[in-house]
C-alpha atoms as a PDB file:
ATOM      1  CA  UNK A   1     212.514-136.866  43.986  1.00  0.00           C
ATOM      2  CA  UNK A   2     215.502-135.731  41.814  1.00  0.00           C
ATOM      3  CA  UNK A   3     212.818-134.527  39.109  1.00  0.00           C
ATOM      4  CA  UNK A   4     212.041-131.582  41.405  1.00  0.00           C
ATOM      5  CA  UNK A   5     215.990-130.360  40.589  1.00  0.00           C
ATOM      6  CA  UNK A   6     216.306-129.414  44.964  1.00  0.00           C
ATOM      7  CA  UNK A   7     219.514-130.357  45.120  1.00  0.00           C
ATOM      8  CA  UNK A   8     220.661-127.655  42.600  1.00  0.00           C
ATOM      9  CA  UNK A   9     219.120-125.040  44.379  1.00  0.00           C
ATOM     10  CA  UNK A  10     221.056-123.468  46.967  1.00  0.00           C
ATOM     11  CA  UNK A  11     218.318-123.401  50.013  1.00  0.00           C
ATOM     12  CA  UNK A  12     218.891-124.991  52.852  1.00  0.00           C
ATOM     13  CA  UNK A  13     216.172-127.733  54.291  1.00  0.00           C
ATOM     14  CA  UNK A  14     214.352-125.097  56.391  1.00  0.00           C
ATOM     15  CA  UNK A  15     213.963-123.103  53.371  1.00  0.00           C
ATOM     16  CA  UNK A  16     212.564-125.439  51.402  1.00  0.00           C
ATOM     17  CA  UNK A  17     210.718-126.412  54.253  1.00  0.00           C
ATOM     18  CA  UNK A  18     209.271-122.861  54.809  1.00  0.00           C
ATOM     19  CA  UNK A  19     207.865-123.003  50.951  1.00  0.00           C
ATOM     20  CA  UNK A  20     206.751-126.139  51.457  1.00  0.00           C
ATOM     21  CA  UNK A  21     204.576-125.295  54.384  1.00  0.00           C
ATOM     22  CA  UNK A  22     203.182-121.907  52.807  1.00  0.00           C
ATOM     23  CA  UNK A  23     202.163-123.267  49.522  1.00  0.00           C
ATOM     24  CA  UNK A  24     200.603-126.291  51.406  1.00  0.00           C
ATOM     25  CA  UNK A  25     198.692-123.511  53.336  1.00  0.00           C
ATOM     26  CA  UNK A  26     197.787-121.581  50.384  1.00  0.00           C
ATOM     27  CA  UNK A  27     196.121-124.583  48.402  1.00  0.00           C
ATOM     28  CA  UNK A  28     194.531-126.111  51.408  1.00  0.00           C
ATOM     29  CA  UNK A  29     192.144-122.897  51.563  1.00  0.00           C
ATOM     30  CA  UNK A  30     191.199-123.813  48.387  1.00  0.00           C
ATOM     31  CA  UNK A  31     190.381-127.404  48.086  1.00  0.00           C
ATOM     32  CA  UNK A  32     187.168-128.507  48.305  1.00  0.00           C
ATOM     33  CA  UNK A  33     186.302-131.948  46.840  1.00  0.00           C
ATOM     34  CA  UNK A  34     189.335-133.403  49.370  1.00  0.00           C
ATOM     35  CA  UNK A  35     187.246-132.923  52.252  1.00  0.00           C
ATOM     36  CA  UNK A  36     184.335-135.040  51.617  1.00  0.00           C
ATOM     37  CA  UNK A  37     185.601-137.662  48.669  1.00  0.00           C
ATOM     38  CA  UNK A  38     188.235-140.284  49.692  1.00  0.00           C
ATOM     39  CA  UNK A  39     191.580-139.537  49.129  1.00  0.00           C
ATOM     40  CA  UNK A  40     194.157-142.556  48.028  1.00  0.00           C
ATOM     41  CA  UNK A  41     197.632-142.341  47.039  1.00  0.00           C
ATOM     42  CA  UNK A  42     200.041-140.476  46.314  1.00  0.00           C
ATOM     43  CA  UNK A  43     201.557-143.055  44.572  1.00  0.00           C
ATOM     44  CA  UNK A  44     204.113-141.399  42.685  1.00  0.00           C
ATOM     45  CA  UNK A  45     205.149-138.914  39.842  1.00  0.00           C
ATOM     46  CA  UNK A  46     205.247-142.373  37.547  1.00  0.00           C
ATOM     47  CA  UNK A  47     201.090-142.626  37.530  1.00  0.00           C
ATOM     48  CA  UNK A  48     200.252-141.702  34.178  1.00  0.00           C
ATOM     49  CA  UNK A  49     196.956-143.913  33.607  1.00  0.00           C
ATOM     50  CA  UNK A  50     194.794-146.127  35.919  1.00  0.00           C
ATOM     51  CA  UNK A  51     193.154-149.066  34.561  1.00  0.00           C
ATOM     52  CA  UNK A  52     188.907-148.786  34.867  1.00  0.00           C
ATOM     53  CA  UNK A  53     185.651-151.468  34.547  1.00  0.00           C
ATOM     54  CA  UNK A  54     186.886-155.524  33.789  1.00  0.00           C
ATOM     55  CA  UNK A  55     188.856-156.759  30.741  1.00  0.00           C
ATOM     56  CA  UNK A  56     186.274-157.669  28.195  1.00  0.00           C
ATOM     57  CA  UNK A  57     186.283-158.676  24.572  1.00  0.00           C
ATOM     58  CA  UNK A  58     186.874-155.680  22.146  1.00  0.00           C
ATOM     59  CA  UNK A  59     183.933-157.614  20.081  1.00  0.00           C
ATOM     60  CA  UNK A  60     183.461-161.191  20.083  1.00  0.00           C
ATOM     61  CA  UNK A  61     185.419-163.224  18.489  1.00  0.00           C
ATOM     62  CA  UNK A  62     183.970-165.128  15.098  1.00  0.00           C
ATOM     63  CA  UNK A  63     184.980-169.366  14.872  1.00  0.00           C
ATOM     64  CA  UNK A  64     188.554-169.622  14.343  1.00  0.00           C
ATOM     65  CA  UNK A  65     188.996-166.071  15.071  1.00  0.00           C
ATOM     66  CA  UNK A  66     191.677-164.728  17.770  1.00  0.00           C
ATOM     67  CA  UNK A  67     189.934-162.471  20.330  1.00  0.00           C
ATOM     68  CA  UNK A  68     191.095-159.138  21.504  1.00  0.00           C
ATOM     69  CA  UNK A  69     191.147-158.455  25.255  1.00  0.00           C
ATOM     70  CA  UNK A  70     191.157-154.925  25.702  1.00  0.00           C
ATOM     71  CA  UNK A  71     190.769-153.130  28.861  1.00  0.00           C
ATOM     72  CA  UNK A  72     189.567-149.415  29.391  1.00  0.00           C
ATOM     73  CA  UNK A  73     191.972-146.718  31.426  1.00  0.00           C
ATOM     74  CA  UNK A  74     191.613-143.060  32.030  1.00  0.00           C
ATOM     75  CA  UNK A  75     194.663-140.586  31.960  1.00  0.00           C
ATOM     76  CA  UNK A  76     196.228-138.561  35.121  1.00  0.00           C
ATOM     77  CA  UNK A  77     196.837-135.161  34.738  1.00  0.00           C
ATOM     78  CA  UNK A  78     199.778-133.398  35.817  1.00  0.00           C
ATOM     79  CA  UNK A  79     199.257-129.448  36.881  1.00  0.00           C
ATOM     80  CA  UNK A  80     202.003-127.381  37.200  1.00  0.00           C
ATOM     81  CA  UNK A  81     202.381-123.198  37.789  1.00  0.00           C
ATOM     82  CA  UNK A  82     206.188-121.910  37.350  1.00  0.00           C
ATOM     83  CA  UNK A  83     206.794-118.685  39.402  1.00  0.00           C
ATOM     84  CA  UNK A  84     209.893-116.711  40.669  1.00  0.00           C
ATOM     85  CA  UNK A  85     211.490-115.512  43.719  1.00  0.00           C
ATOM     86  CA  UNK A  86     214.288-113.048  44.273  1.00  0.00           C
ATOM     87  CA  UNK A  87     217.510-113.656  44.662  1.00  0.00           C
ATOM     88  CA  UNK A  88     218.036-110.410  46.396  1.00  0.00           C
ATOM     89  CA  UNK A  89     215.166-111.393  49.206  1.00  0.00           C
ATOM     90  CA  UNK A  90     216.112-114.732  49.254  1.00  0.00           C
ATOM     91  CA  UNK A  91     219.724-113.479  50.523  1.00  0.00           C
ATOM     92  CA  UNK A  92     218.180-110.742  52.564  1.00  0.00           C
ATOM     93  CA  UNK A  93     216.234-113.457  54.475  1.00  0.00           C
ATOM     94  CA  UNK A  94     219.479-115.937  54.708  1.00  0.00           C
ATOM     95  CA  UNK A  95     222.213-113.175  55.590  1.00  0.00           C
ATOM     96  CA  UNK A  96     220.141-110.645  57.148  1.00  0.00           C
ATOM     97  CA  UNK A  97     217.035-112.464  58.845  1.00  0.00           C
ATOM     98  CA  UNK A  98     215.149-110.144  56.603  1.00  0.00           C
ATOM     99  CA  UNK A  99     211.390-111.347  55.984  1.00  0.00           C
ATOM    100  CA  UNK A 100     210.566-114.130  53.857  1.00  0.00           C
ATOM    101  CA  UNK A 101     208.659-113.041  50.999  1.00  0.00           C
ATOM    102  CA  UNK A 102     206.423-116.777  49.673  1.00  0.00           C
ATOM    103  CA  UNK A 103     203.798-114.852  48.464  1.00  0.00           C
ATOM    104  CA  UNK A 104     204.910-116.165  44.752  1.00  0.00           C
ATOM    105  CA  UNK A 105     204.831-119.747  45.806  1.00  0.00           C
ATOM    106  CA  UNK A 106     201.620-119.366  47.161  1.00  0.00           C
ATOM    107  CA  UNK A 107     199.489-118.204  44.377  1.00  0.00           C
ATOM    108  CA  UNK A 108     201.366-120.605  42.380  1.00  0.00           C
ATOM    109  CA  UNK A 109     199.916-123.494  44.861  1.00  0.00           C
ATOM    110  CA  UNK A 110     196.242-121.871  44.686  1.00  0.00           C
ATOM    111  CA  UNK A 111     196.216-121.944  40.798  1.00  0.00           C
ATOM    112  CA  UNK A 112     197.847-125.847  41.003  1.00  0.00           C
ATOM    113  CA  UNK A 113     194.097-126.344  43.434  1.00  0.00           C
ATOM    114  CA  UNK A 114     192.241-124.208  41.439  1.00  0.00           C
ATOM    115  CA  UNK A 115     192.769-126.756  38.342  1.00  0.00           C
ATOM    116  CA  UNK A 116     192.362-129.329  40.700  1.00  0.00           C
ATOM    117  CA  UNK A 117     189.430-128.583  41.548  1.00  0.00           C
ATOM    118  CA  UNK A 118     187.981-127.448  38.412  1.00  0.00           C
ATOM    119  CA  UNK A 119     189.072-131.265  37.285  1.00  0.00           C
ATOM    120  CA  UNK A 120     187.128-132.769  39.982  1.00  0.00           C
ATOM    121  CA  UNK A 121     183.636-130.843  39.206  1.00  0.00           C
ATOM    122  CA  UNK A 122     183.667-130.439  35.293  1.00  0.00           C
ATOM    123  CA  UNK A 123     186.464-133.399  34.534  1.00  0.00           C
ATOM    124  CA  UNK A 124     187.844-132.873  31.166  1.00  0.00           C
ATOM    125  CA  UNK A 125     186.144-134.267  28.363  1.00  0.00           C
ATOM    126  CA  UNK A 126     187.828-133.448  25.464  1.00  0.00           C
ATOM    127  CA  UNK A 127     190.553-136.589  27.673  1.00  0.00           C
ATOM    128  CA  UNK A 128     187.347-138.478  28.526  1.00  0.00           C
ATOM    129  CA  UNK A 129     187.546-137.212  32.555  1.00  0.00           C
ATOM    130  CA  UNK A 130     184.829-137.076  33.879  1.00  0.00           C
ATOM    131  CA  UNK A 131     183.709-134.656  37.081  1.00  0.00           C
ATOM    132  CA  UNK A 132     180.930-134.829  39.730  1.00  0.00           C
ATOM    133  CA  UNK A 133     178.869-132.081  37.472  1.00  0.00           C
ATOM    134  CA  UNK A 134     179.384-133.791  34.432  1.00  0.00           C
ATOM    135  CA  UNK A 135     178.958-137.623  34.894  1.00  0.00           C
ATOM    136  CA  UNK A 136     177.102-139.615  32.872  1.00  0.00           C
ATOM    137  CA  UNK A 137     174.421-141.036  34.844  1.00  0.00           C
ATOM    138  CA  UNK A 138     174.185-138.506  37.407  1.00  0.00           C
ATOM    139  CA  UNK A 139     170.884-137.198  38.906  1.00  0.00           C
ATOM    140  CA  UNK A 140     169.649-133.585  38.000  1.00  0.00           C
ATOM    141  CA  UNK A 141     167.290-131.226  39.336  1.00  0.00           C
ATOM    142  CA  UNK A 142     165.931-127.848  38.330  1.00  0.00           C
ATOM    143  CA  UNK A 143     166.905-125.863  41.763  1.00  0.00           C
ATOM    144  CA  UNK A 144     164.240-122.527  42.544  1.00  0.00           C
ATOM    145  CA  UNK A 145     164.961-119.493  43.072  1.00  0.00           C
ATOM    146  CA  UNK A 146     167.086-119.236  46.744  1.00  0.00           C
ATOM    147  CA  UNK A 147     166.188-115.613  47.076  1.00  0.00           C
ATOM    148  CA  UNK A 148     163.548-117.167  48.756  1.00  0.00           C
ATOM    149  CA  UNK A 149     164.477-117.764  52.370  1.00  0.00           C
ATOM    150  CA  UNK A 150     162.747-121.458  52.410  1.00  0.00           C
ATOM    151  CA  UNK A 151     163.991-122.129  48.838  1.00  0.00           C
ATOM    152  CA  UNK A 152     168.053-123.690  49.520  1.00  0.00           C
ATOM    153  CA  UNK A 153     166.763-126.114  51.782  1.00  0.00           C
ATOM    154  CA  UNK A 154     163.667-127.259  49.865  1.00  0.00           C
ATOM    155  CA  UNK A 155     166.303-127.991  46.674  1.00  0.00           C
ATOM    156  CA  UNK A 156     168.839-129.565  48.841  1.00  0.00           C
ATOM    157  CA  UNK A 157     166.259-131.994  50.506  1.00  0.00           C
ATOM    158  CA  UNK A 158     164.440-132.784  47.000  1.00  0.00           C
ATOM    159  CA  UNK A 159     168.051-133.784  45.705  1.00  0.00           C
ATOM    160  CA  UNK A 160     169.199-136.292  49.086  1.00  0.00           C
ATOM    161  CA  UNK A 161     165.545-137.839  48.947  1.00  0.00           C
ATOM    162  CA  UNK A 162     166.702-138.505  45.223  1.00  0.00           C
ATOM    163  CA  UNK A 163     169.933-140.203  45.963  1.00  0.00           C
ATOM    164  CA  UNK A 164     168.247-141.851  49.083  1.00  0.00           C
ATOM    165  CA  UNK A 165     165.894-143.492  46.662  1.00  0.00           C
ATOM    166  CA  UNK A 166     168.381-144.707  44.889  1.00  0.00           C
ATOM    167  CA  UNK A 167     170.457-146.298  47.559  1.00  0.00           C
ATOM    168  CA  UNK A 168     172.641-143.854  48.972  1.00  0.00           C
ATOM    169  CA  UNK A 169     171.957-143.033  52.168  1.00  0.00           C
ATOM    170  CA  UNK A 170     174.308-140.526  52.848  1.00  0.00           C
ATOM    171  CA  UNK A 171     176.261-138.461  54.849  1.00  0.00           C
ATOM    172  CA  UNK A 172     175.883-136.337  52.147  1.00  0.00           C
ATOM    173  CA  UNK A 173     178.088-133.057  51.168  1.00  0.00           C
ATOM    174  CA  UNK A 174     177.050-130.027  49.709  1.00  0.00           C
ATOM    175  CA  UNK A 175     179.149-128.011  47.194  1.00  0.00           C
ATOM    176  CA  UNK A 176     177.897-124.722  45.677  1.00  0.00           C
ATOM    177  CA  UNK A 177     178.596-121.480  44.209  1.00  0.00           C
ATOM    178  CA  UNK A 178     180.124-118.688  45.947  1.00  0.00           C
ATOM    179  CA  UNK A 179     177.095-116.548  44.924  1.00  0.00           C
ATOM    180  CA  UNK A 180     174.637-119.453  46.245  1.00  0.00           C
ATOM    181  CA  UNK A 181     177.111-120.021  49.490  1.00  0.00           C
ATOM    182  CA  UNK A 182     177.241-116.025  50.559  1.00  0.00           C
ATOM    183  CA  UNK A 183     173.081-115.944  50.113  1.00  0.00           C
ATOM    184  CA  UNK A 184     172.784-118.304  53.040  1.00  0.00           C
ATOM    185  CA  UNK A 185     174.147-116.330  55.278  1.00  0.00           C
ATOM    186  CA  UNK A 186     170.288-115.152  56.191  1.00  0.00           C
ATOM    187  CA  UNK A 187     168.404-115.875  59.069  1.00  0.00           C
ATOM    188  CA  UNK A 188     164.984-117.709  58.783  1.00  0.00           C
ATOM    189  CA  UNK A 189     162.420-115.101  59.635  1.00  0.00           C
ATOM    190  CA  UNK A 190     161.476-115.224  63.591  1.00  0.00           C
ATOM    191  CA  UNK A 191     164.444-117.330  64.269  1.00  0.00           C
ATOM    192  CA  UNK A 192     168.495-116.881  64.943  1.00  0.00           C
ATOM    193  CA  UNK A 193     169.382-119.636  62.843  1.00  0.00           C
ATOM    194  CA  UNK A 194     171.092-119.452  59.678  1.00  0.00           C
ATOM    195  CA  UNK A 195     170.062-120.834  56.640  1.00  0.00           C
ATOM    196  CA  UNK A 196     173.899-122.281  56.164  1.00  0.00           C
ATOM    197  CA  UNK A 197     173.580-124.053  59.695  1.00  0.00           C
ATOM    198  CA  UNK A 198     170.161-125.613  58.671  1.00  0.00           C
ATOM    199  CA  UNK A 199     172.138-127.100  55.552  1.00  0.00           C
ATOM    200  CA  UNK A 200     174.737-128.600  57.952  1.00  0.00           C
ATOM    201  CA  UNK A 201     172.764-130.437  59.536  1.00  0.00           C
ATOM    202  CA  UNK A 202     171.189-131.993  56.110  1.00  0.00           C
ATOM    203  CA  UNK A 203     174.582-132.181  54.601  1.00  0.00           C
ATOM    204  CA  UNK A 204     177.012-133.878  57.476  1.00  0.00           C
ATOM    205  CA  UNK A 205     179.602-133.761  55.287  1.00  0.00           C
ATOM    206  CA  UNK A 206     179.655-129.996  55.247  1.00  0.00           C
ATOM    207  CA  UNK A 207     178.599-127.178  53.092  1.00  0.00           C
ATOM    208  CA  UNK A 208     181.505-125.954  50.624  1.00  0.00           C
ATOM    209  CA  UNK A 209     181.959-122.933  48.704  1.00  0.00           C
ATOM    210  CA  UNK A 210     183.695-123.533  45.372  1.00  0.00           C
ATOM    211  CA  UNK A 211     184.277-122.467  41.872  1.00  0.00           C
ATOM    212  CA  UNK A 212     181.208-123.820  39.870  1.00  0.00           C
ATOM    213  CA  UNK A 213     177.809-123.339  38.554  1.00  0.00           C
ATOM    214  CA  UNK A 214     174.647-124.467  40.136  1.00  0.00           C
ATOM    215  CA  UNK A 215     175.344-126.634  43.283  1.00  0.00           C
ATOM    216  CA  UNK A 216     175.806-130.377  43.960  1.00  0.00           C
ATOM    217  CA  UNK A 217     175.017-133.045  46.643  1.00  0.00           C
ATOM    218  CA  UNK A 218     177.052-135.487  46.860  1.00  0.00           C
ATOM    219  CA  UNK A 219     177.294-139.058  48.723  1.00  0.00           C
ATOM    220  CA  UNK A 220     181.103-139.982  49.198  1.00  0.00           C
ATOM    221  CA  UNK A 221     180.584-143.328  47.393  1.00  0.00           C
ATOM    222  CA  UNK A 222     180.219-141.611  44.198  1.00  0.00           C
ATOM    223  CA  UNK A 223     184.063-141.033  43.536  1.00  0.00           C
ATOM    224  CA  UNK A 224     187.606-140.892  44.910  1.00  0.00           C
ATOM    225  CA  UNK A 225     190.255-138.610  44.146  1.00  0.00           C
ATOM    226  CA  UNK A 226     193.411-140.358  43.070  1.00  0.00           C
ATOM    227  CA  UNK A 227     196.656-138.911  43.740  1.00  0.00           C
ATOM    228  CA  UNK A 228     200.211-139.229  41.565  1.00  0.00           C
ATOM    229  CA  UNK A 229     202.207-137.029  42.688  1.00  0.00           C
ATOM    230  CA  UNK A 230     200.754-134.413  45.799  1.00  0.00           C
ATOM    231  CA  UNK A 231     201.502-131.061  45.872  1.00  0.00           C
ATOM    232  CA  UNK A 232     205.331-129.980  45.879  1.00  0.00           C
ATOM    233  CA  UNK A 233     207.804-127.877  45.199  1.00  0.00           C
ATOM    234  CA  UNK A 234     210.787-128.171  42.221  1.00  0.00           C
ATOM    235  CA  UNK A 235     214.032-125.968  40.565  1.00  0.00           C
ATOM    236  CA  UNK A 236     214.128-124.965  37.423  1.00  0.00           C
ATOM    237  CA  UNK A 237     216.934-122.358  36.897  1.00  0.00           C
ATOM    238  CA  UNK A 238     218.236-119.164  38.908  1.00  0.00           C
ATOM    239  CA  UNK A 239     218.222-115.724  36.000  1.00  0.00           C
ATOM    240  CA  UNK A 240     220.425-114.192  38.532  1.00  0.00           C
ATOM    241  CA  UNK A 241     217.337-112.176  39.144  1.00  0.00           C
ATOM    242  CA  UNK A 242     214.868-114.835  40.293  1.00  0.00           C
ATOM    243  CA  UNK A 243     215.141-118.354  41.136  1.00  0.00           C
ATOM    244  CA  UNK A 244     212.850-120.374  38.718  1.00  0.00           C
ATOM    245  CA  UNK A 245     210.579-122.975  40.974  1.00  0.00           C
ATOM    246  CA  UNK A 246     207.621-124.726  40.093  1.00  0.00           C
ATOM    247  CA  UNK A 247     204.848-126.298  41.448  1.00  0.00           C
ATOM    248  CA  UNK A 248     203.325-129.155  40.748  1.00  0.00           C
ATOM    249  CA  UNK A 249     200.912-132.199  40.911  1.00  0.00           C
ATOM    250  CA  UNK A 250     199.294-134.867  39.517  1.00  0.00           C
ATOM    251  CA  UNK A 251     196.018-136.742  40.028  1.00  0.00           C
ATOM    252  CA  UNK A 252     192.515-137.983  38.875  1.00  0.00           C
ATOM    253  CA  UNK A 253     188.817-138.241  39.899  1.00  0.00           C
ATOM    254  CA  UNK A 254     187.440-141.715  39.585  1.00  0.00           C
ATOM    255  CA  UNK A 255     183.841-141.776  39.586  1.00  0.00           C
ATOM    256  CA  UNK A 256     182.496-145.240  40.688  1.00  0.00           C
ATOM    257  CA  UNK A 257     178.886-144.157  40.943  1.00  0.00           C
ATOM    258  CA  UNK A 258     176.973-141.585  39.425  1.00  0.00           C
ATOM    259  CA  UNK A 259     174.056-142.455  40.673  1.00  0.00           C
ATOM    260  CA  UNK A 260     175.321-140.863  43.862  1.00  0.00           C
ATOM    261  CA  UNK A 261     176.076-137.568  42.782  1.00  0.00           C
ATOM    262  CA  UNK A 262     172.376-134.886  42.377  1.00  0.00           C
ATOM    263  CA  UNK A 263     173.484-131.815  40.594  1.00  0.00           C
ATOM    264  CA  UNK A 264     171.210-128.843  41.265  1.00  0.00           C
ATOM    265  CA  UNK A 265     170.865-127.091  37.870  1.00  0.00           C
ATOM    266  CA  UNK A 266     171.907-123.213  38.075  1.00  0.00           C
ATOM    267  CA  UNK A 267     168.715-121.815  37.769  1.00  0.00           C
ATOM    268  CA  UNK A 268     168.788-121.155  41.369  1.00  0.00           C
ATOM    269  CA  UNK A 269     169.604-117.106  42.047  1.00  0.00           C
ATOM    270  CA  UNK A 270     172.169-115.326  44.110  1.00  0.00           C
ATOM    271  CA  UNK A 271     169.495-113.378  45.167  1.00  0.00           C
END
């Protein structure tokens, strides 16, 4: 991993260990789409493209005309947030056993999975990525309005019946607004259940809050999330004020079925 510059920094292992571990931390409570989708790789900082669909003919050849194999492949991204930390607490922590201040490395690590996870709902299409609320092919449904107490769970069922029809029998995960997650925190008139546990049991897969529009049910066969390069930690420079560190990533969300993924349009209300 020479790329990541540790060896010109002048931490110890356990330092770079304690970074490690806290930005880890930090970006964990932010990923979402890792917990239900399969997960392959990493496979190294190298993994630019990956290779999708068979080799075909670019057009058929005419009679005494080469033909041109071509094959289709979609790019990886690589995220990266630079921050700082000071030389003076750094030394305070070594010399002194003063605290450890990592708060810098982990917001840097929560806006790495922020972009993650922004790529794995809305892709990027302006680099032909696609994302779980974008995919071509994917089912869509108007949702109600889940002020109503009965409303989430009529949406959510309409949508697995949907994907159920079409082969997918689930478990099945739920991912949805913060504004649409916090509103099922009601109780179903009469009763001391929770409109969030009712979900759980519809969605095995769980019930995540994230950074979107609308919500989305998902069965795990509709995509996997390809990973370069995981989450770490590299030296840039020291400013005598602030060691320079990065952090960085790289990876991809292959969808293999759309068919599998029912987007719930954001009509629905926060209520």
């Amino acid at each position: 991993m020479s790329y990541l510059n540790r060896d010109l920094a002048p931490f110890s292992s356990e330092l770079w260990n304690r970074i490690d571990e806290a930005a880890a931390e930090a970006a964990r409570d932010v990923l979402t789409g890792r917990r239900f989708l399969e997960v392959l790789g990493p496979y190294g900082v190298g993994l630019t493209s990956i290779e999708i669909g068979a080799d075909d003919y670019c057009r058929q050849p005419k009679a005494g005309e080469a033909g041109a194999i071509v094959s289709r492949a979609i790019a990886v991204p690589m995220l990266r947030k630079t921050f700082g930390l000071s030389v003076r607490r750094i030394q305070g922590y070594l010399d002194m056993g003063q605290p450890l201040d990592l708060s810098p490395a982990e917001d840097a690590a929560e806006a790495v999975a922020r972009r993650e996870e922004e790529f794995i709902y809305y892709g990027s299409p302006d680099f032909g990525l696609e994302g779980l609320l974008t995919a071509k092919g994917r089912h869509e449904i108007k949702a109600g309005d889940w002020a109503k107490v009965e409303q989430a769970l009529t949406d959510v069922l309409t949508a697995v019946n949907r994907l159920d029809d079409s082969g997918f029998h689930g478990p099945y995960a739920l991912a949805l607004s913060p504004a649409l997650y916090n509103n099922l925190f009601r109780r179903y008139e009469g009763t001391d259940m929770l409109q969030l546990e009712h979900l759980k049991r519809l969605c095995e897969l769980g019930v995540y809050k994230a950074a979107i529009e609308g919500a989305v049910v998902v069965d795990p066969h509709a995509a996997r999330i390809l990973i370069g390069q995981d989450l770490m930690t590299g030296y840039s420079s020291n400013d005598g004020i602030h060691y320079q560190l990065f952090s960085s990533e790289s990876m991809v969300l292959m969808v293999d079925d759309p068919e599998a993924i029912c987007v719930l349009a954001s009509g629905a209300s926060g209520g």
